[in-house]
N, C-alpha and C. Protein backbone atom coordinates (compact mmCIF):
# COMPACT_ATOMS: atom_id res chain seq x y z
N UNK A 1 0.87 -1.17 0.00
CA UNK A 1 0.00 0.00 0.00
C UNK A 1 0.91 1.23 0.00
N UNK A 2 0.63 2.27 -0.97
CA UNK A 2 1.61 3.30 -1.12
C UNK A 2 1.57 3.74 0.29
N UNK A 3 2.05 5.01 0.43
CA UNK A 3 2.53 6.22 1.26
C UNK A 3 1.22 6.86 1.40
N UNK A 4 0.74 7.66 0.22
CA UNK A 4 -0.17 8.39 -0.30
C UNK A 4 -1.65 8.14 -0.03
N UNK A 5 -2.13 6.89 -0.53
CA UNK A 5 -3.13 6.05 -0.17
C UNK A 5 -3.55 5.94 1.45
N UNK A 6 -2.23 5.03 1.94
CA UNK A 6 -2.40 5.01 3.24
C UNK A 6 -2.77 6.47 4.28
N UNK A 7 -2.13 7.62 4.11
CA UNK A 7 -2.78 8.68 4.22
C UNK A 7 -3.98 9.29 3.78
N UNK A 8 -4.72 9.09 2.57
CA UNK A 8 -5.92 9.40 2.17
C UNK A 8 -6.67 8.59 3.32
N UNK A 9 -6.69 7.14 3.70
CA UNK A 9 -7.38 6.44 4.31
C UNK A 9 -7.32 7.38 5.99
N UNK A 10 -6.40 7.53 6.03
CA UNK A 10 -5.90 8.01 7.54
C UNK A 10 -7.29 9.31 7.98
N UNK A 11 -6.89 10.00 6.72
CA UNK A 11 -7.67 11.34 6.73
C UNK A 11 -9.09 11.03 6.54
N UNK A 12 -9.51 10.44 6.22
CA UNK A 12 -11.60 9.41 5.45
C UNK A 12 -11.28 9.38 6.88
N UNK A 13 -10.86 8.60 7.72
CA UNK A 13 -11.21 8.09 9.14
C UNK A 13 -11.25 9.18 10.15
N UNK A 14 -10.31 10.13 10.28
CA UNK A 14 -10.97 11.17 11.12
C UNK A 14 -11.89 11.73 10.02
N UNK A 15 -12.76 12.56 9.11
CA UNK A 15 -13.81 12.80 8.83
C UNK A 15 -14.83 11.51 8.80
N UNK A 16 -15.07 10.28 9.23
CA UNK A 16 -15.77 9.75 9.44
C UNK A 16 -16.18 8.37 8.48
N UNK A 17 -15.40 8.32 7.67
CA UNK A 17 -15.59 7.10 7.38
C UNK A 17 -15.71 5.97 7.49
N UNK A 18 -16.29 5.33 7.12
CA UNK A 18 -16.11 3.72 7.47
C UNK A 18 -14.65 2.46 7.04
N UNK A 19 -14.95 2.82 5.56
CA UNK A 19 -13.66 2.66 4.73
C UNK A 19 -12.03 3.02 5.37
N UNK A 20 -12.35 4.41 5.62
CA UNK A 20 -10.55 4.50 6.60
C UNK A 20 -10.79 4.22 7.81
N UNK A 21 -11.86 3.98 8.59
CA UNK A 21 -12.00 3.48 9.68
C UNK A 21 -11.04 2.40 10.33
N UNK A 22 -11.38 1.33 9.11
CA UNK A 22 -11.29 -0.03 9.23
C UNK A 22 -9.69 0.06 8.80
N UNK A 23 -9.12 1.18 7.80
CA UNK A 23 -7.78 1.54 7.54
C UNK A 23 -6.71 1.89 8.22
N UNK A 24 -7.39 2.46 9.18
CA UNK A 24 -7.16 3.27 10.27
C UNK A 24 -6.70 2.37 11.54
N UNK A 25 -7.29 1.46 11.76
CA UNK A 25 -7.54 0.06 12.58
C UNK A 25 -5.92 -0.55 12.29
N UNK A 26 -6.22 -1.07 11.47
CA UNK A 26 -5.27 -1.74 10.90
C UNK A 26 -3.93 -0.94 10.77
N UNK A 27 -3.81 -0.11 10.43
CA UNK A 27 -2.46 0.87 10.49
C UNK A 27 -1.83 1.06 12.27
N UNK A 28 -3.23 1.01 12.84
CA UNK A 28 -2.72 1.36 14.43
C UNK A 28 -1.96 -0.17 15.13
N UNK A 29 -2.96 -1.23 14.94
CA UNK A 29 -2.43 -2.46 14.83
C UNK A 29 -0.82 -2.84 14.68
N UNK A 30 -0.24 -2.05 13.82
CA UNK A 30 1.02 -2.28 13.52
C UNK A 30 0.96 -3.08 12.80
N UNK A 31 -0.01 -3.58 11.06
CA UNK A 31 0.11 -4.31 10.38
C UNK A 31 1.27 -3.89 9.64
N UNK A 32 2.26 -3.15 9.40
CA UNK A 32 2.76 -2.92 7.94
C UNK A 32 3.28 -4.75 7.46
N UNK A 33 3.79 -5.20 8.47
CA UNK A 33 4.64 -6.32 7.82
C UNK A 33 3.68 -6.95 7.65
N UNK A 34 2.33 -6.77 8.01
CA UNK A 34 1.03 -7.95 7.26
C UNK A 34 0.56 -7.40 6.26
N UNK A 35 1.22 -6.41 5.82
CA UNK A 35 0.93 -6.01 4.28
C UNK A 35 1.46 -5.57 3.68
N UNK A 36 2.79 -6.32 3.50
CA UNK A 36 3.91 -7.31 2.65
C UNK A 36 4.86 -5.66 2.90
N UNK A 37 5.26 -5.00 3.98
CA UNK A 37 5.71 -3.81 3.36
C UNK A 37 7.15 -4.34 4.68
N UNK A 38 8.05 -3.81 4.77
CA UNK A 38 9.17 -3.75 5.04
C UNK A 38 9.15 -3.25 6.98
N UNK A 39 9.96 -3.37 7.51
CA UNK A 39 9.48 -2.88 9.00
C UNK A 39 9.54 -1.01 8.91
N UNK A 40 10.46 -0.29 8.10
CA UNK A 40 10.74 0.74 7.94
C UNK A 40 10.00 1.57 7.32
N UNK A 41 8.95 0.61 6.35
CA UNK A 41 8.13 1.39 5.04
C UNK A 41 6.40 1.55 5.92
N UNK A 42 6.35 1.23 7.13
CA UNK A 42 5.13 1.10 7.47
C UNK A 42 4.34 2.32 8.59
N UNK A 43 5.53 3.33 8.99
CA UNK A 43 4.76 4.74 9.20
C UNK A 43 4.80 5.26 8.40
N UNK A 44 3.42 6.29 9.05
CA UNK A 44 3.29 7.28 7.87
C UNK A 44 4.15 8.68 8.18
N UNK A 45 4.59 9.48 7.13
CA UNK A 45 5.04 10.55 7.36
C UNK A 45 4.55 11.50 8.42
N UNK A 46 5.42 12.13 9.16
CA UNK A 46 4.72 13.34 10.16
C UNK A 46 4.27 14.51 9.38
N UNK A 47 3.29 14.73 9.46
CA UNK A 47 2.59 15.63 8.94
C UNK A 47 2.13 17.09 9.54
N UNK A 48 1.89 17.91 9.29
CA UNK A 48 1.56 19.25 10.80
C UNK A 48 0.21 19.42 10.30
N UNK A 49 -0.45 19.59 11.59
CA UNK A 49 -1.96 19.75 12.02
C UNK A 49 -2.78 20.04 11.17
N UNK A 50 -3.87 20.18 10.31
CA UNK A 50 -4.34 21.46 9.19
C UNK A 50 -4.50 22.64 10.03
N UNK A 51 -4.31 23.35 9.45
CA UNK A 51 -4.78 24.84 9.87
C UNK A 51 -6.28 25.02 10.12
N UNK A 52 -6.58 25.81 11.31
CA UNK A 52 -7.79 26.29 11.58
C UNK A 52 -9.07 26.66 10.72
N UNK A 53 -9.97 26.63 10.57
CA UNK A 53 -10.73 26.93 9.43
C UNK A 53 -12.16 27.73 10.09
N UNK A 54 -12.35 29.28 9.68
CA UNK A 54 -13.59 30.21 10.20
C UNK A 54 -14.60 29.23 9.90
N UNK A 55 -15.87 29.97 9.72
CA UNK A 55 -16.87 29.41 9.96
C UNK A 55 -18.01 30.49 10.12
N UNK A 56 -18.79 30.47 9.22
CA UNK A 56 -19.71 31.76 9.48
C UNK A 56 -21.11 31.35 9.27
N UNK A 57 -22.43 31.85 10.16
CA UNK A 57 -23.50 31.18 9.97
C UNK A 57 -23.68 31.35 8.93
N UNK A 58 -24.85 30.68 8.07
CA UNK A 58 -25.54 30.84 6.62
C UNK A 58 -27.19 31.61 6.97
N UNK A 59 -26.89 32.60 7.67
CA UNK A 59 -28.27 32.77 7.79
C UNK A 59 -28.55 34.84 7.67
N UNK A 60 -29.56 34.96 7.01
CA UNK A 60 -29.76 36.35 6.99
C UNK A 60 -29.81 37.26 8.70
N UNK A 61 -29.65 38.07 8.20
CA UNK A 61 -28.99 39.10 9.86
C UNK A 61 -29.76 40.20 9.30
N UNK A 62 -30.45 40.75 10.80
CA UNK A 62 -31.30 41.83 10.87
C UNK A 62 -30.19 42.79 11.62
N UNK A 63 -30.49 44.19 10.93
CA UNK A 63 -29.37 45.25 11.75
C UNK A 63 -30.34 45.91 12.13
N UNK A 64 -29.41 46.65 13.79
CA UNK A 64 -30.18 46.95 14.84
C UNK A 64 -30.17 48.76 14.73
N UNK A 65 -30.91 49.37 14.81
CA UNK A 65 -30.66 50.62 14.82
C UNK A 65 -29.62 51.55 15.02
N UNK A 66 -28.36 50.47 16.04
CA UNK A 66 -27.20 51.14 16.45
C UNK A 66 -26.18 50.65 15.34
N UNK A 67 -26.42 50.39 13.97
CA UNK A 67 -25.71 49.87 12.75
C UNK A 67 -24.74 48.63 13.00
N UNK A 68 -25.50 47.49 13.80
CA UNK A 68 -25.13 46.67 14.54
C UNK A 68 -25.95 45.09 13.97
N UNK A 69 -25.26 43.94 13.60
CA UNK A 69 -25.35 43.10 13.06
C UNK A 69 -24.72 42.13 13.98
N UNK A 70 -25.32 40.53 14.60
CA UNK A 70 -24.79 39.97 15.21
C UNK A 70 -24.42 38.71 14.49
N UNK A 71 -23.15 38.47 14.24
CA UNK A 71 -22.71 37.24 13.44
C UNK A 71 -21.93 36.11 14.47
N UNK A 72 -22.43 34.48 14.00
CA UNK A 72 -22.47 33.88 14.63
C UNK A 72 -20.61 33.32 13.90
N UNK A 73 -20.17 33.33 14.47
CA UNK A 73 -18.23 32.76 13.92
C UNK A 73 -18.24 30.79 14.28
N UNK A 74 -18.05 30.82 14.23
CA UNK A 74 -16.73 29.43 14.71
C UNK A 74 -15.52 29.00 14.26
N UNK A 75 -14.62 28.12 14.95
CA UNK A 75 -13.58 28.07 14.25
C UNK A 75 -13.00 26.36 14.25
N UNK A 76 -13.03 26.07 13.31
CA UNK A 76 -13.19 24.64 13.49
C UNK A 76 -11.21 23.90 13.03
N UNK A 77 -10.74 23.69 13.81
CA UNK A 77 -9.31 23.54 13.71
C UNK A 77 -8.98 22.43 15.03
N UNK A 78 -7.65 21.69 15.06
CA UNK A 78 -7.55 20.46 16.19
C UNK A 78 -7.03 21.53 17.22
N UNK A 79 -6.58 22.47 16.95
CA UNK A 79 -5.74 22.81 18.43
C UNK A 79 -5.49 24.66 17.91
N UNK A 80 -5.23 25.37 18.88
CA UNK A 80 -4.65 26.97 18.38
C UNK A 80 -6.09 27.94 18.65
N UNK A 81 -6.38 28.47 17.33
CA UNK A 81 -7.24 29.32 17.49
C UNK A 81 -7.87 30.12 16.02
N UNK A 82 -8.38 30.86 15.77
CA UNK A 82 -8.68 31.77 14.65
C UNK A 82 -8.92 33.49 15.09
N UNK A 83 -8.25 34.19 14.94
CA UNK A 83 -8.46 35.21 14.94
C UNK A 83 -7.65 35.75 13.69
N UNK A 84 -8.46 37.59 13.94
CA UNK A 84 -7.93 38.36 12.41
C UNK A 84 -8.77 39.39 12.27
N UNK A 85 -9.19 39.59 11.28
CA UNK A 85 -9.89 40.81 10.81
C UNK A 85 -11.53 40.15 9.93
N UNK A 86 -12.23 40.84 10.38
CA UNK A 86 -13.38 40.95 9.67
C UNK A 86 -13.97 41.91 8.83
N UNK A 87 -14.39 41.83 7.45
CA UNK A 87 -14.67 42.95 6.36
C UNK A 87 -15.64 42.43 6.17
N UNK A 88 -17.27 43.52 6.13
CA UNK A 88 -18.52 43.02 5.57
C UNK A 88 -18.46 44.00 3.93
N UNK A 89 -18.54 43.57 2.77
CA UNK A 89 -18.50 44.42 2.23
C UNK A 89 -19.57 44.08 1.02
N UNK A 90 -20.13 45.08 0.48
CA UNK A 90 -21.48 44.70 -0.52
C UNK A 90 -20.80 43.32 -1.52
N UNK A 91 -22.21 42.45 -1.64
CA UNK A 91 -21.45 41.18 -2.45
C UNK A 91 -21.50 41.96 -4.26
N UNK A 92 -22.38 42.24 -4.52
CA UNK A 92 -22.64 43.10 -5.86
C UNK A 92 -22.88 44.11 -5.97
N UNK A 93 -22.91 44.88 -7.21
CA UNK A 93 -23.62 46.26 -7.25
C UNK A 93 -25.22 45.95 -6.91
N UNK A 94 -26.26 46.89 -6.74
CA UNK A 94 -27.31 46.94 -6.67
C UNK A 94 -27.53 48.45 -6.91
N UNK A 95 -28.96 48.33 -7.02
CA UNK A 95 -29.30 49.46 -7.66
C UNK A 95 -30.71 49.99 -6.32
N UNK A 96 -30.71 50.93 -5.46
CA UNK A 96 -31.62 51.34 -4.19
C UNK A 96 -31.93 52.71 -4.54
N UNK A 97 -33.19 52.98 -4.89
CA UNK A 97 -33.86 54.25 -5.26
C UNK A 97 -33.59 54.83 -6.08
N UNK A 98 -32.97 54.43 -7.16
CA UNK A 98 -32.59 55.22 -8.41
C UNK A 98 -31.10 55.12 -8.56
N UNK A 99 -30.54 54.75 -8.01
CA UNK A 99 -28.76 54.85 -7.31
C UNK A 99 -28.37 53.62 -7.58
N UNK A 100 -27.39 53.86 -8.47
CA UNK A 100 -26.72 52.54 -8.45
C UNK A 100 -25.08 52.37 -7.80
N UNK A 101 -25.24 51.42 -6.72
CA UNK A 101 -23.98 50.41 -5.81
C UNK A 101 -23.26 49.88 -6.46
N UNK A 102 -21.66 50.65 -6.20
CA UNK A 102 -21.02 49.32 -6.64
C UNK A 102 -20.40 48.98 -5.29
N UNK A 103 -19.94 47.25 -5.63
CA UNK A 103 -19.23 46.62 -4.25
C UNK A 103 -18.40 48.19 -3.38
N UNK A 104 -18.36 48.07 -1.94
CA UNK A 104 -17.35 48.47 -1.35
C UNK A 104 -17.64 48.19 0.26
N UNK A 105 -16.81 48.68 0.81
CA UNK A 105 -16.86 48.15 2.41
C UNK A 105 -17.78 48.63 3.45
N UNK A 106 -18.32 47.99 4.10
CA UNK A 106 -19.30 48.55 4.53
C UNK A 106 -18.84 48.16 5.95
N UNK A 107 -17.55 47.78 6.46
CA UNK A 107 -17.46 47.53 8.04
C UNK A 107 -16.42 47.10 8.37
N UNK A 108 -15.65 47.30 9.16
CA UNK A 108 -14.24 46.31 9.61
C UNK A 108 -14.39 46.39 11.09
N UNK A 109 -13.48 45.00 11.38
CA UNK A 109 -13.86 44.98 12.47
C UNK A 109 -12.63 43.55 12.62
N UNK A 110 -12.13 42.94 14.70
CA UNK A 110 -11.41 42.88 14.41
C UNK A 110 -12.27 40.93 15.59
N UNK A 111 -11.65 39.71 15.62
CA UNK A 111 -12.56 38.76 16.17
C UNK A 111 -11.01 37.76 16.92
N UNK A 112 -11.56 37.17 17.48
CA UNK A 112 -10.90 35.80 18.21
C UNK A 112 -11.38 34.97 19.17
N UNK A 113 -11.35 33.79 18.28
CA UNK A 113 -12.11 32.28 18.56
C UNK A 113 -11.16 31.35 18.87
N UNK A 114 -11.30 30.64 20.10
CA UNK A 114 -10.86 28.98 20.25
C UNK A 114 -10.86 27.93 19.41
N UNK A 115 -10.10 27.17 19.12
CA UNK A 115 -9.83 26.19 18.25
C UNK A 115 -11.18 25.39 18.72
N UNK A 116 -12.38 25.26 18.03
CA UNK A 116 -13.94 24.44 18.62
C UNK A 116 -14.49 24.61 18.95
N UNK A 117 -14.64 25.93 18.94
CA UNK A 117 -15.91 26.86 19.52
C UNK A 117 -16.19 27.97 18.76
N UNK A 118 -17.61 28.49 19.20
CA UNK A 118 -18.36 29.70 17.95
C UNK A 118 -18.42 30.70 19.26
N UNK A 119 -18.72 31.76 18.80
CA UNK A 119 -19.16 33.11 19.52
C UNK A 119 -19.94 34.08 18.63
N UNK A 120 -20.72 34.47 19.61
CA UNK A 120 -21.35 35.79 19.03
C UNK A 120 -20.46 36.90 18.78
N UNK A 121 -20.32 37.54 17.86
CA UNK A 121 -19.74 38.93 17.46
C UNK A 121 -20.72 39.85 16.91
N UNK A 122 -20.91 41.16 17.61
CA UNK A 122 -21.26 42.35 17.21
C UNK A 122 -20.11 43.17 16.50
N UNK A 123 -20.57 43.35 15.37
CA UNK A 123 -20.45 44.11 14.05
C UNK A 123 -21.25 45.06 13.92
N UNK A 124 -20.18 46.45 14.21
CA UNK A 124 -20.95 47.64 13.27
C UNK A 124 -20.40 47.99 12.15
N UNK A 125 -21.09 48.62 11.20
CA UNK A 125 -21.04 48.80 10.01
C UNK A 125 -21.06 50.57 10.01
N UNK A 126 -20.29 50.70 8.96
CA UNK A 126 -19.92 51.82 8.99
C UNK A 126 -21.45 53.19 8.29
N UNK A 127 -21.38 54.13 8.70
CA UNK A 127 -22.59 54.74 8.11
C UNK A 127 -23.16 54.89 7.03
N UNK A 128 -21.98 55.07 5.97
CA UNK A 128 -22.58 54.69 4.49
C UNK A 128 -23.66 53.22 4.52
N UNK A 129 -23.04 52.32 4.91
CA UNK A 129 -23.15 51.00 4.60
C UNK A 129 -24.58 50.77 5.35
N UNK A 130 -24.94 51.80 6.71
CA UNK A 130 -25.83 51.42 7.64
C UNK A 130 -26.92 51.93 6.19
N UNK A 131 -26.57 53.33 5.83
CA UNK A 131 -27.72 53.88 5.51
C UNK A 131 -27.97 52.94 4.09
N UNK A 132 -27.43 52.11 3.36
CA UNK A 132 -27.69 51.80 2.56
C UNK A 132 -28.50 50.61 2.57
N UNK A 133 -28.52 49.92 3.74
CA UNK A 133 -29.52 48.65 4.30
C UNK A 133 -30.49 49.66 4.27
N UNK A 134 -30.97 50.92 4.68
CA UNK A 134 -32.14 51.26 5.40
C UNK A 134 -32.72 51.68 4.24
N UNK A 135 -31.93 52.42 2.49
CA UNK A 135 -32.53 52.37 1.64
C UNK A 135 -33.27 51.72 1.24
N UNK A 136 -32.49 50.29 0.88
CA UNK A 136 -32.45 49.15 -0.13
C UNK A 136 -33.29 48.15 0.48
N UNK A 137 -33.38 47.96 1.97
CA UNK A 137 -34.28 47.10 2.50
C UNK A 137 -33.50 45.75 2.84
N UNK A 138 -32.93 45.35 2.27
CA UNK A 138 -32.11 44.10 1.67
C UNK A 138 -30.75 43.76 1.39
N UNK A 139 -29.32 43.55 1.63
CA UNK A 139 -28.29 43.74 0.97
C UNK A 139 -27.65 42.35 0.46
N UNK A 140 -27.35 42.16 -0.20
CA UNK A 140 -26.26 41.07 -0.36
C UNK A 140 -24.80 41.29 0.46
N UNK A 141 -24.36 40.68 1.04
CA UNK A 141 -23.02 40.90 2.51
C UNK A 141 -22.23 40.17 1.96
N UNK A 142 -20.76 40.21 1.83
CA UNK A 142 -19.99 39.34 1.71
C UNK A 142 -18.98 39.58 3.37
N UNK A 143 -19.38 38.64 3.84
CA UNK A 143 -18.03 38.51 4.96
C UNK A 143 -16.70 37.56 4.91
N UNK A 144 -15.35 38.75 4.75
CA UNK A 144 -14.43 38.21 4.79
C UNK A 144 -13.73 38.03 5.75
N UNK A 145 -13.22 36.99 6.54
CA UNK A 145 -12.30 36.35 7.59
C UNK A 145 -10.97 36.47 7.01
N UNK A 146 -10.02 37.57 7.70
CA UNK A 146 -8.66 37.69 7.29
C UNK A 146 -7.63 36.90 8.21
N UNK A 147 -7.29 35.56 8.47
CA UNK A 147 -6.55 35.18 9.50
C UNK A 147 -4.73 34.66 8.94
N UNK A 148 -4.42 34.96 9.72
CA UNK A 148 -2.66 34.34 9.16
C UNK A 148 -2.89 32.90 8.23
N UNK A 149 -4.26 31.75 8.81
CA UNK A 149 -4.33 30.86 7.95
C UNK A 149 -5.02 30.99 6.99
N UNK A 150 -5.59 32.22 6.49
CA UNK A 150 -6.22 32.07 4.97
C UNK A 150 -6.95 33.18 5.00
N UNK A 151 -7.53 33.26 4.12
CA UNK A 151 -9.03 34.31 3.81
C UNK A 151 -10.49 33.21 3.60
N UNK A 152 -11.24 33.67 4.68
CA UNK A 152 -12.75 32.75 4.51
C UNK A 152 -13.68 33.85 4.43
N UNK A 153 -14.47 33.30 3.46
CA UNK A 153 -15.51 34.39 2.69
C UNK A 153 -16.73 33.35 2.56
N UNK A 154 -18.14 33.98 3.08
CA UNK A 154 -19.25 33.81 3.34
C UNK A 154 -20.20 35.25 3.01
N UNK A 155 -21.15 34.94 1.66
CA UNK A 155 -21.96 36.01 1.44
C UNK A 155 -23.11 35.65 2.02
N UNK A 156 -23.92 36.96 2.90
CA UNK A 156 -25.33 36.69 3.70
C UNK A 156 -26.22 38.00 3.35
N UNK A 157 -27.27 37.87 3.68
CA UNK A 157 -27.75 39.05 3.41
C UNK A 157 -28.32 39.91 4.72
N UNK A 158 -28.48 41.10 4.56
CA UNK A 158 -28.31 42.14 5.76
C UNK A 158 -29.32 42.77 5.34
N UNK A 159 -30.96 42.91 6.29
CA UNK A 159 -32.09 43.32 6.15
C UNK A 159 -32.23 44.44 7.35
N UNK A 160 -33.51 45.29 7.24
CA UNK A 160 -33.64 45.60 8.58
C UNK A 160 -34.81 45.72 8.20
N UNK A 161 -35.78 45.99 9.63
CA UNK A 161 -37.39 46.12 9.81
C UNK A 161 -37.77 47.00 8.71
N UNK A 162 -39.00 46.81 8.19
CA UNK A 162 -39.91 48.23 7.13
C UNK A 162 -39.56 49.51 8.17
N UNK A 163 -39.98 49.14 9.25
CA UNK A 163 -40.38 50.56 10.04
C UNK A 163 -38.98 51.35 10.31
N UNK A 164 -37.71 50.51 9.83
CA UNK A 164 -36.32 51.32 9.82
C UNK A 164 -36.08 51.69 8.52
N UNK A 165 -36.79 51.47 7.14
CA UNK A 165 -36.55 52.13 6.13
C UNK A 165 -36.33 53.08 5.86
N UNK A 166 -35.80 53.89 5.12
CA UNK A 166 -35.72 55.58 4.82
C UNK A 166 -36.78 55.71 3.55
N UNK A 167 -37.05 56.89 3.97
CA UNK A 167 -38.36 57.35 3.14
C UNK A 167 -38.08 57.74 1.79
């Protein structure tokens, strides 16, 4: 059994497989020499942890009069943490009362999560961006997660009540 393989199986078994399960079993066992491989050829390479990975709800967000949006994070990684920067910024142009949007930022802001756990974060948005929910009714959101391990991007949409509309 290659190198390669035997690691694909490794990895199926922590996400849950059955298939590397049983791969997995058997590798811990200390089969290599029961499967014809050499005493030397039968660990697998050391490998380093994957990196942390954000996590952002999928669900539309009502903003609060104080240009305040509560987003749900997590950070799903074996060990460390996720923190960094947060940018809500329009996902497309749109077009609100005659006016046409193009993308730009509508918020920064700054977060830090435990390696397996979510938190609430309050997000304000900057005033352009408030007043343009209160036009439009509706926005398309793109939230970007800036962390040393990557950029994670999740578009949601950002509503507020009729009775906060602008006239």
């Amino acid at each position: 059994m290659s190198a390669k393989l035997r690691e694909r199986r490794v990895r199926r078994a922590a996400a849950g497989g059955l298939a590397g399960w049983t791969a997995c079993v058997v590798l811990a066992a200390g089969a290599p020499a029961a499967l014809g491989q050499g005493p030397g050829e039968g660990t697998p390479p050391a490998t380093a942890a994957p990196a942390p990975t954000v996590v952002v709800a999928p669900r539309d967000l009502r903003m609060s009069l104080a240009r305040v949006i509560v987003l749900r994070l997590g950070c799903l990684g074996p060990a460390g943490g996720c923190g960094g920067r947060l940018e809500a910024r329009l996902a497309r142009p749109i077009e609100a009362r005659g006016r046409h949007w193009a993308p730009f930022v509508l918020g920064r802001g700054r977060f830090g999560i435990g390696a397996g756990l979510s938190r609430f974060i309050r997000f304000r948005f900057y005033p352009a961006g408030a007043r343009l929910v209160r036009l439009a009714g509706t926005i398309p959101v793109t939230i970007v997660a800036r962390t040393p391990q990557g950029v994670f991007l999740k578009t949601i949409h950002v509503y507020v009540s009729p009775l906060q509309r602008l006239p």
